[in-house]
Protein backbone atom coordinates (compact mmCIF):
# COMPACT_ATOMS: atom_id res chain seq x y z
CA UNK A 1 -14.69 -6.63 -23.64
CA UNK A 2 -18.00 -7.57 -22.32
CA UNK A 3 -20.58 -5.41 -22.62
CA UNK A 4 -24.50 -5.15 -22.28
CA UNK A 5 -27.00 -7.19 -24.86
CA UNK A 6 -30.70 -5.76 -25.13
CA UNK A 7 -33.87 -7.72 -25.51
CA UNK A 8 -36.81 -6.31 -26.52
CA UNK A 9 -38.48 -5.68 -22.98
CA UNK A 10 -35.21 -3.72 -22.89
CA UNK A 11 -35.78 -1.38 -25.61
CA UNK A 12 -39.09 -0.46 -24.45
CA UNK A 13 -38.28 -0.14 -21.08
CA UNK A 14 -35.92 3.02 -22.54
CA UNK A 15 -38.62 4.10 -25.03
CA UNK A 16 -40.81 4.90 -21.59
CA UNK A 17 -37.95 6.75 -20.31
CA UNK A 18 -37.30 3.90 -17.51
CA UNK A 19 -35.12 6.13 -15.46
CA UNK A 20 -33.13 2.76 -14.16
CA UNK A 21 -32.49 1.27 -17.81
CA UNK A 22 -31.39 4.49 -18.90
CA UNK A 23 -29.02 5.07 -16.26
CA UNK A 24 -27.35 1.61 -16.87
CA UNK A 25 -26.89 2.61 -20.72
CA UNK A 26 -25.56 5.97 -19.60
CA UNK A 27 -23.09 4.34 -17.33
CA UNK A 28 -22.00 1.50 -20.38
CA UNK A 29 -21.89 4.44 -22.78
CA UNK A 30 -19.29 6.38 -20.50
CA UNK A 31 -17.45 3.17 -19.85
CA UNK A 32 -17.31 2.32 -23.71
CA UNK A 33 -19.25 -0.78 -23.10
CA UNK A 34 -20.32 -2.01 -26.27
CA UNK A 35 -24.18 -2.18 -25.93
CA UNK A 36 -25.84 -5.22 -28.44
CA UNK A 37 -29.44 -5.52 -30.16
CA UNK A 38 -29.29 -8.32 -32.19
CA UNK A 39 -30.94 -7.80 -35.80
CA UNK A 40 -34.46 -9.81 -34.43
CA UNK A 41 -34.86 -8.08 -31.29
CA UNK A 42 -34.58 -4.40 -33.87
CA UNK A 43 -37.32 -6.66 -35.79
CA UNK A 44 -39.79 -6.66 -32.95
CA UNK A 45 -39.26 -3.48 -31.32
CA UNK A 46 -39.28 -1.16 -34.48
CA UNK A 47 -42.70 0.55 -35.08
CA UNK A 48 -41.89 3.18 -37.51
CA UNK A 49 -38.98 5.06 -35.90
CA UNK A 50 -39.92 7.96 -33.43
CA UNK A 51 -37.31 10.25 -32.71
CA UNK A 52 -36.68 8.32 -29.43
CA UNK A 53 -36.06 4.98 -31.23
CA UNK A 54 -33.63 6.71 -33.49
CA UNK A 55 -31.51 8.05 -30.85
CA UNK A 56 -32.08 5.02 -28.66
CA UNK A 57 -30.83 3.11 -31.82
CA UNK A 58 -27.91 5.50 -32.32
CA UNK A 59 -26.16 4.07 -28.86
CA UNK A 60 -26.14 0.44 -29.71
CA UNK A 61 -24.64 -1.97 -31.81
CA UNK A 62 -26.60 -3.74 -34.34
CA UNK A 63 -25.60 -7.54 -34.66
CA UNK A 64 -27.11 -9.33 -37.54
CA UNK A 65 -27.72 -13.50 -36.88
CA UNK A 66 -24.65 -14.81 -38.79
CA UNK A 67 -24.79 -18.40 -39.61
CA UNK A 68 -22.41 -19.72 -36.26
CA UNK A 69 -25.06 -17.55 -34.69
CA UNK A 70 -28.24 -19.21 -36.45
CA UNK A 71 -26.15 -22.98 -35.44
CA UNK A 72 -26.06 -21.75 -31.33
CA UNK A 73 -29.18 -20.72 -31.54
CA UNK A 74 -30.53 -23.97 -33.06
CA UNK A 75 -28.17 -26.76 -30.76
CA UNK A 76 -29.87 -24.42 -27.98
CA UNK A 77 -33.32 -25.10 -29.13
CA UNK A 78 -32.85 -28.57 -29.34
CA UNK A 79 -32.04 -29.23 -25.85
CA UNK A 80 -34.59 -26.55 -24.25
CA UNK A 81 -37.98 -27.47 -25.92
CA UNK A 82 -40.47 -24.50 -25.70
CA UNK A 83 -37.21 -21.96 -25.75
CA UNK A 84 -38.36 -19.36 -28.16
CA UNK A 85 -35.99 -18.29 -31.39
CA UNK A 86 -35.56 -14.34 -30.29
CA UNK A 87 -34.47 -15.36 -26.64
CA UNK A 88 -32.22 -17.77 -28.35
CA UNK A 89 -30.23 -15.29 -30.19
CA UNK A 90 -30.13 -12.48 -27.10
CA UNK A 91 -28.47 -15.56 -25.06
CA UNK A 92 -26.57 -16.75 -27.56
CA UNK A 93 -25.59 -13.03 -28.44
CA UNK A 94 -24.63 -12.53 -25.46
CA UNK A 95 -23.05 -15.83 -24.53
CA UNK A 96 -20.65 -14.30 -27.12
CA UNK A 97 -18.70 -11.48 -25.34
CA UNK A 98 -19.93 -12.71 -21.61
CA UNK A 99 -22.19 -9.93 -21.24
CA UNK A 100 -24.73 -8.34 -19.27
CA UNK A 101 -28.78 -8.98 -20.92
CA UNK A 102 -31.17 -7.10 -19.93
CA UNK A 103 -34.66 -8.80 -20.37
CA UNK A 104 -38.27 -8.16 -19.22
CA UNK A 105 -38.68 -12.17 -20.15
CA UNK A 106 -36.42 -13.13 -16.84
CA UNK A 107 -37.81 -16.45 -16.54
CA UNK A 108 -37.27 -17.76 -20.21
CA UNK A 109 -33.68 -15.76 -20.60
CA UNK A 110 -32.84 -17.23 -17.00
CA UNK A 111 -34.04 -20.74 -18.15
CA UNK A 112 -31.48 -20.23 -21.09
CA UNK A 113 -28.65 -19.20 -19.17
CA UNK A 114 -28.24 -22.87 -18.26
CA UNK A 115 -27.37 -23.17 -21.79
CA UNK A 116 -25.33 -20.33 -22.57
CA UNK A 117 -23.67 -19.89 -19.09
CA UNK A 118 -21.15 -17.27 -20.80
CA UNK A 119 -23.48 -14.69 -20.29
CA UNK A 120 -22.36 -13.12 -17.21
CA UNK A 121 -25.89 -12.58 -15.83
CA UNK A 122 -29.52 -12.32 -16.88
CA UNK A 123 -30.93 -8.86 -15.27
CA UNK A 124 -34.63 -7.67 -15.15
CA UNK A 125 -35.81 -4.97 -16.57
């Protein structure tokens, strides 16, 4: 089932209490959508854990870079020079299940889609 995968610009977006990014994880919560941070995008966002960014954490699912992960990522890289590794892994994440990523890096996610055109759409935050 597809579902919603975070980037960081994401993450922050519901640490300031973004009243339309928490809305959408509201609505994916009720509709059992599975909601994705891969492992790097937990990387840059975490600062020490604030009782916010535990229950923010608490609704999503975790996904560590897995080695048929790390391979996407890379055949991606090679054919979009100046793609960065993090967006990488959200598209290819994402390309995964077909779902929904949230970004507040449109232009460089967007840019990526042409690779990973699984992912259903690339959304601003």
């Amino acid at each position: 089932m597809a579902g919603l995968t975070l980037d960081t610009g994401a993450l922050i977006a519901l640490e300031r209490r973004d009243k339309r990014m928490r809305a959408r994880l509201l609505a994916a919560e009720q509709d059992g959508e599975l909601i994705t941070v891969p492992s790097v995008v937990l990387a840059e966002w975490w600062r020490g854990g604030s009782s916010l960014q535990r229950s923010i954490l608490e609704a999503v699912d975790v996904e560590p870079v897995s080695e048929h992960l790390g391979k996407l990522v890379g055949e991606a890289l090679a054919t979009l020079p100046g793609a960065t590794v993090v967006d990488a892994i959200v598209m290819a994440s994402a390309a995964q299940r077909g779902d929904v990523v949230y970004t507040s890096d449109f232009v460089d996610l967007d840019r990526l889609h042409t690779h990973f055109r699984a992912v259903h759409r690339v959304l601003r935050v």
